[in-house]
N, C-alpha and C. Protein backbone atom coordinates (compact mmCIF):
# COMPACT_ATOMS: atom_id res chain seq x y z
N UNK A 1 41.70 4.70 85.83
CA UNK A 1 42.09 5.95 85.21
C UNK A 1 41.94 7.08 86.21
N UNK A 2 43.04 8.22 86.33
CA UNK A 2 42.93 9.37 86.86
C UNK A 2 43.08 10.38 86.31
N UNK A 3 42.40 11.66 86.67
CA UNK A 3 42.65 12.84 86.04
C UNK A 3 42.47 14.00 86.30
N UNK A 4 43.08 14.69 86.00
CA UNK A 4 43.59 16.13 86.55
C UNK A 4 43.36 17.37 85.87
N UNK A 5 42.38 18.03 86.11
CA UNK A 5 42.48 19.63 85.20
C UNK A 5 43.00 20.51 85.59
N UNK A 6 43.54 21.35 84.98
CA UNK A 6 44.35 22.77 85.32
C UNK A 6 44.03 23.56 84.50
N UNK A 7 43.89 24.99 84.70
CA UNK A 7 43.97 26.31 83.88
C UNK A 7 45.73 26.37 84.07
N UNK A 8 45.22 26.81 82.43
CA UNK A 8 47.18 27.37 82.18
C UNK A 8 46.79 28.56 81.11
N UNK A 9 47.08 29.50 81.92
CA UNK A 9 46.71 30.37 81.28
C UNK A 9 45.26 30.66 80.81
N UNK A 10 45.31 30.92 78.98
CA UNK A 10 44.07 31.14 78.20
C UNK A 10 43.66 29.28 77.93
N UNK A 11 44.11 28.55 78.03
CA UNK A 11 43.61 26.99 77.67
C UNK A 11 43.27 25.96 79.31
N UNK A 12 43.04 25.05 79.05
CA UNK A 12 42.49 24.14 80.06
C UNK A 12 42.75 23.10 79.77
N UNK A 13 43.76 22.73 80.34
CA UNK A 13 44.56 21.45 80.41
C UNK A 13 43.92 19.94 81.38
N UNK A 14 43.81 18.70 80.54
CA UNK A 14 42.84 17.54 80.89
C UNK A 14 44.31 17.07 81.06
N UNK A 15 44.73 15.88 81.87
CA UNK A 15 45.77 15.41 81.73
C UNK A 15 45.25 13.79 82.35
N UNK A 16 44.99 12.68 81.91
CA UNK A 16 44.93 11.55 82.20
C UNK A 16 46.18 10.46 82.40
N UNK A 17 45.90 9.39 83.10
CA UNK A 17 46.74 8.69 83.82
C UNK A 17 46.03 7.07 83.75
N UNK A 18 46.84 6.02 83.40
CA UNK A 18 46.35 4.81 83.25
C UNK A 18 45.53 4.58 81.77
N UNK A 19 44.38 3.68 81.84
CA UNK A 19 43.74 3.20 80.90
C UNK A 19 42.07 4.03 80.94
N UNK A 20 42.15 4.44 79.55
CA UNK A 20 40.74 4.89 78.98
C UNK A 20 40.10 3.55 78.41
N UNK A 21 39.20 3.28 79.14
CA UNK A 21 38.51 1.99 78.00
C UNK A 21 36.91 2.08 78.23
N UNK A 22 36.09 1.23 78.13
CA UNK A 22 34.46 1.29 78.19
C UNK A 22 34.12 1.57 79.28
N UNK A 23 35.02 0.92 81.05
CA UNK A 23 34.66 1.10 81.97
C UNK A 23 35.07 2.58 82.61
N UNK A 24 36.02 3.85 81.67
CA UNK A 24 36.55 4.75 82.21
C UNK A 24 36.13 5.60 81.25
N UNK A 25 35.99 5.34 80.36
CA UNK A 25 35.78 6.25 79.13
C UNK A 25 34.32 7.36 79.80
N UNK A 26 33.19 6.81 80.30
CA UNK A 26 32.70 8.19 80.74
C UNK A 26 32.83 8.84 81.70
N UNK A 27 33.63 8.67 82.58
CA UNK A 27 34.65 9.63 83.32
C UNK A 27 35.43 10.43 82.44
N UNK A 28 35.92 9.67 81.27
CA UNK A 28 36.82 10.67 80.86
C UNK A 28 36.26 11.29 80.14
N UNK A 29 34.89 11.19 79.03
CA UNK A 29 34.23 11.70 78.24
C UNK A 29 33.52 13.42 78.97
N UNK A 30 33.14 13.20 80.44
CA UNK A 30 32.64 14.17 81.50
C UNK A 30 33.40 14.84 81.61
N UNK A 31 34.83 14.31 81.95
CA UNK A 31 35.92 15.45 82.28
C UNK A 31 36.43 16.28 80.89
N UNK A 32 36.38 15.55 79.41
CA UNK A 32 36.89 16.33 78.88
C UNK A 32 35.42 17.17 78.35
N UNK A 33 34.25 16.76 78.09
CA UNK A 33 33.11 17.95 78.11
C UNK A 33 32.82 19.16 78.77
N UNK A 34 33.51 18.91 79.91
CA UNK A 34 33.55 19.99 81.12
C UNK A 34 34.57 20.69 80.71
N UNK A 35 35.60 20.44 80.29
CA UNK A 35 36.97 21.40 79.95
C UNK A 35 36.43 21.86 78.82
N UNK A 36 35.84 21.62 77.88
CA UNK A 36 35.07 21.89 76.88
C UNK A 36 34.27 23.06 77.24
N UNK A 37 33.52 22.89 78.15
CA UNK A 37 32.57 23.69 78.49
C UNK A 37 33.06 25.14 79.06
N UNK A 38 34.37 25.28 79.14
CA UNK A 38 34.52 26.03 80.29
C UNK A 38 34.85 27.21 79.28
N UNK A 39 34.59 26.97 77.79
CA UNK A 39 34.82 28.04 76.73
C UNK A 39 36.46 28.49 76.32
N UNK A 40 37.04 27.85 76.41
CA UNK A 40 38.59 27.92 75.93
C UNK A 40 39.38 27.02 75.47
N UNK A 41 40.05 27.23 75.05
CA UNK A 41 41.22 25.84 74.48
C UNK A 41 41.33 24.89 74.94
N UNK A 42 41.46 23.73 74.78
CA UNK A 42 41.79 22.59 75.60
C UNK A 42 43.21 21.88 75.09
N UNK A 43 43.85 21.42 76.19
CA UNK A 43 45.12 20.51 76.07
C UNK A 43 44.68 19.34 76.50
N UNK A 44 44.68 18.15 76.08
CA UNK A 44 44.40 16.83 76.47
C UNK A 44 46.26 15.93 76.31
N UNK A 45 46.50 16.08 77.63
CA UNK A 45 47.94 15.51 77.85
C UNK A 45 47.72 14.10 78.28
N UNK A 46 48.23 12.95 76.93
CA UNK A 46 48.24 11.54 77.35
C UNK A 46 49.35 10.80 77.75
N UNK A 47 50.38 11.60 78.01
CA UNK A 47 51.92 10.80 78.62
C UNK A 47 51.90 9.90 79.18
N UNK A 48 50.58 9.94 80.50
CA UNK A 48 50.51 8.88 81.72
C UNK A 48 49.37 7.82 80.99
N UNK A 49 49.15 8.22 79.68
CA UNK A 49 47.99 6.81 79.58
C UNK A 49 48.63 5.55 78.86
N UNK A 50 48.02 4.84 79.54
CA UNK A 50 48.59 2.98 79.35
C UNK A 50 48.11 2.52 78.31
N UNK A 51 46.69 3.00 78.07
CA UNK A 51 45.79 1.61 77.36
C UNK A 51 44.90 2.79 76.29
N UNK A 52 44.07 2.89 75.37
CA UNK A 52 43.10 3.03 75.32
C UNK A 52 42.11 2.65 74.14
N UNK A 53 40.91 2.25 74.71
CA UNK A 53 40.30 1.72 73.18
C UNK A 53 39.26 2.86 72.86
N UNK A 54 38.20 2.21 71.70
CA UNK A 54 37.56 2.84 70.57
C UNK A 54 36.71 3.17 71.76
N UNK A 55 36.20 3.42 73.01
CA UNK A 55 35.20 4.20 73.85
C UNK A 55 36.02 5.39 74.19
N UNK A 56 37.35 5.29 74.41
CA UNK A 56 37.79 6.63 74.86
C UNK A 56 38.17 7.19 73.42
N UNK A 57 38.42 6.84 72.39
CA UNK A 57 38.47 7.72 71.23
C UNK A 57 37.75 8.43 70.92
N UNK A 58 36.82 7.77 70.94
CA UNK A 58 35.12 8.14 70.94
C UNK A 58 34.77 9.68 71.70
N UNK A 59 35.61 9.38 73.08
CA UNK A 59 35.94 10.47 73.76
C UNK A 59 36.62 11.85 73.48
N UNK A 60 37.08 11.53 72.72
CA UNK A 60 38.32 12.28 72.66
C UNK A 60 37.25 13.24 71.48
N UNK A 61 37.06 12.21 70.27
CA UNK A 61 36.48 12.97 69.30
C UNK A 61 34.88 13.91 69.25
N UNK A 62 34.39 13.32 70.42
CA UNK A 62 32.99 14.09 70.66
C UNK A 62 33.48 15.40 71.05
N UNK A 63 34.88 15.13 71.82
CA UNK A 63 35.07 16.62 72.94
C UNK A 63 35.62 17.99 71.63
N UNK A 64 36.27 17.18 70.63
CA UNK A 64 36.97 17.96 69.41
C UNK A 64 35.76 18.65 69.02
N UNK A 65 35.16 17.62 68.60
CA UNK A 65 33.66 18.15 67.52
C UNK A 65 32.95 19.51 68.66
N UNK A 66 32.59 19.09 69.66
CA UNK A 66 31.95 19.50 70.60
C UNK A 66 33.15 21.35 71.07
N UNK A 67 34.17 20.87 70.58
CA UNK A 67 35.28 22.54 70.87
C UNK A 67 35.34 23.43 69.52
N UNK A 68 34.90 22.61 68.44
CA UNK A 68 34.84 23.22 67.08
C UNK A 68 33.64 23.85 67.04
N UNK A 69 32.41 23.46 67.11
CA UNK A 69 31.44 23.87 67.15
C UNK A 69 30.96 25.20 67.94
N UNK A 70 32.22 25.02 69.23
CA UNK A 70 31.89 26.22 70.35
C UNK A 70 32.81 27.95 69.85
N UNK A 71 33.64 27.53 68.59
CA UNK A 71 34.65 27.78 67.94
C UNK A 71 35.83 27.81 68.87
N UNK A 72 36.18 26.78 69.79
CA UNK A 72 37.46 26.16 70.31
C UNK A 72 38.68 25.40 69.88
N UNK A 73 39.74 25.34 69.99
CA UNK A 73 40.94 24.59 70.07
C UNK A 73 40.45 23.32 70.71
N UNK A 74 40.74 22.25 70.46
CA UNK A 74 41.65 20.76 71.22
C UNK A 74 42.35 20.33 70.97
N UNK A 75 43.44 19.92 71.39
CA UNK A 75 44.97 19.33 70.75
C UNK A 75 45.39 18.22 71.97
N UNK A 76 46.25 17.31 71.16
CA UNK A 76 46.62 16.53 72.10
C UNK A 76 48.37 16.45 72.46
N UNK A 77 48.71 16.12 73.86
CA UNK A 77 49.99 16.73 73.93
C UNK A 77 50.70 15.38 74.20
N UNK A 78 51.89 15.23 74.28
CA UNK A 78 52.84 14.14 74.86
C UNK A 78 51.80 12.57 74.84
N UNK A 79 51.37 12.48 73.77
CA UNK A 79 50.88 11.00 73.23
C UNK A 79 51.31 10.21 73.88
N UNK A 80 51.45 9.18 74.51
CA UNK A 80 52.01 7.88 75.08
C UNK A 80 52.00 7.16 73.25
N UNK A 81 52.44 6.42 73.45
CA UNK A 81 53.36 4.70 72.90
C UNK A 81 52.11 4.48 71.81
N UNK A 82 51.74 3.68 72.97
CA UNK A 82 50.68 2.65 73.01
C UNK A 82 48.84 3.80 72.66
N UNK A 83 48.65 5.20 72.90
CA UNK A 83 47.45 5.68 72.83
C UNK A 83 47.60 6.32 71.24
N UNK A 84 48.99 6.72 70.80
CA UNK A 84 49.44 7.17 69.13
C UNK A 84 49.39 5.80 68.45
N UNK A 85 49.38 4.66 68.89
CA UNK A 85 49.24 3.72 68.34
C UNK A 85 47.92 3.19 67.10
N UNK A 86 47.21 3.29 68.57
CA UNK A 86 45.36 3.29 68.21
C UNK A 86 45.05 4.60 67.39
N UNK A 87 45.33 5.37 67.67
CA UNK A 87 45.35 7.11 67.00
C UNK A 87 45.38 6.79 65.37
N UNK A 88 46.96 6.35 64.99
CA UNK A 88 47.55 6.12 63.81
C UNK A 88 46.24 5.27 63.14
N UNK A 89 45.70 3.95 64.10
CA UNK A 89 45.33 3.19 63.38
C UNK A 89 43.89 3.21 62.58
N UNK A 90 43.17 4.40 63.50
CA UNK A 90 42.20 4.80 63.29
C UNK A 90 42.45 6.03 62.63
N UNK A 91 43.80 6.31 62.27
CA UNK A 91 43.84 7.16 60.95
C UNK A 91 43.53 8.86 61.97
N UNK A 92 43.37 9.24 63.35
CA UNK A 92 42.93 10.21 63.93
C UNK A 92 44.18 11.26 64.12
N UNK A 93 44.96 10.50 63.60
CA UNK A 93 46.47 11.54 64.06
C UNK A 93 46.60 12.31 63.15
N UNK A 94 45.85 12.05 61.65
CA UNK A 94 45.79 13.16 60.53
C UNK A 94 44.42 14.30 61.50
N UNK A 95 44.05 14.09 62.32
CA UNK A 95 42.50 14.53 62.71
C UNK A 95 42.56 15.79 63.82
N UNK A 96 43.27 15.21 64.81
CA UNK A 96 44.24 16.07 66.07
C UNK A 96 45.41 16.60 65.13
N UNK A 97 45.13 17.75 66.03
CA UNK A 97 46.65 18.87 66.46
C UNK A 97 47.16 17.99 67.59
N UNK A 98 47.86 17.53 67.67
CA UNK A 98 48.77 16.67 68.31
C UNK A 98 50.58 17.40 68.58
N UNK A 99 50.85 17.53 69.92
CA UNK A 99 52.13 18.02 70.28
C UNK A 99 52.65 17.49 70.82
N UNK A 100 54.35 17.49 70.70
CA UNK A 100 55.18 17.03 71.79
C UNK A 100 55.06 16.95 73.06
N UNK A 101 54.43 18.31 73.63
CA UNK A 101 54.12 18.39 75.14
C UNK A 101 53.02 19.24 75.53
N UNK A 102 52.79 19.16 76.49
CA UNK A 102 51.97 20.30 76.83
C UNK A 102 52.40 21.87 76.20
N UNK A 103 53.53 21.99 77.13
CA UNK A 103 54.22 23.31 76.84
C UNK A 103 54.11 23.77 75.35
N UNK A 104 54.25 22.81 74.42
CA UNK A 104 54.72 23.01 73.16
C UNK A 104 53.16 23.49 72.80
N UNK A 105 52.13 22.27 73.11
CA UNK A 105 50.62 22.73 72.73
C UNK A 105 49.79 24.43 72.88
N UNK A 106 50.95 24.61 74.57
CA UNK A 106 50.20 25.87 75.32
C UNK A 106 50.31 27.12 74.27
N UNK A 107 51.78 26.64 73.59
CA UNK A 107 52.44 27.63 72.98
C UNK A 107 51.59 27.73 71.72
N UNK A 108 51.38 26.89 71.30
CA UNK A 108 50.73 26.95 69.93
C UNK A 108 49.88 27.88 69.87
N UNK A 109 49.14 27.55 71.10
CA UNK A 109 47.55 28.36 70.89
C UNK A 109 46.69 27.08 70.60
């Protein structure tokens, strides 16, 4: 797994690449706590992800809880296939603000 942060603007864009699973998931759990941390919105863009199981969900949802609490945004942008898959199945896509793209997310707010 790789990954990339950017400021865009007022939010802070996580953008991952490949597979989130047990062996990547706290890389990715660090990177998205840190975007978390940085006190602003977050975009978590999964276009480039391949794979991911219940450790990076896990991920995903500590960083939500963890942006609500700070009274932050997290949304997720350009879902891959295969990561809306697991999402659906674990019922999390009622859970995320979930967008077409980044752009579309930035826009939201």
């Amino acid at each position: 797994m790789k990954h990339e942060i950017r400021e865009a603007g007022a939010a802070v864009v996580v953008a991952f690449e490949g597979d989130i699973d047990l062996q990547t998931s706290p890389a990715a759990r660090q990177a998205l706590l840190g975007a978390v941390g940085k006190g602003r919105n977050v975009v978590v863009d999964l276009a480039r992800v391949t794979y991911i199981d219940s450790s990076g969900v896990a991920s995903l949802v500590e960083a939500l809880q963890t942006a609500r609490k700070a009274g932050h945004g997290l949304a997720l942008a350009a879902v891959s296939e295969s990561a809306l898959r697991v999402l659906k199945l674990a019922r999390l896509d009622a859970v995320f603000k979930i967008h077409g793209s980044v752009d579309d997310a930035l826009a939201a707010g």
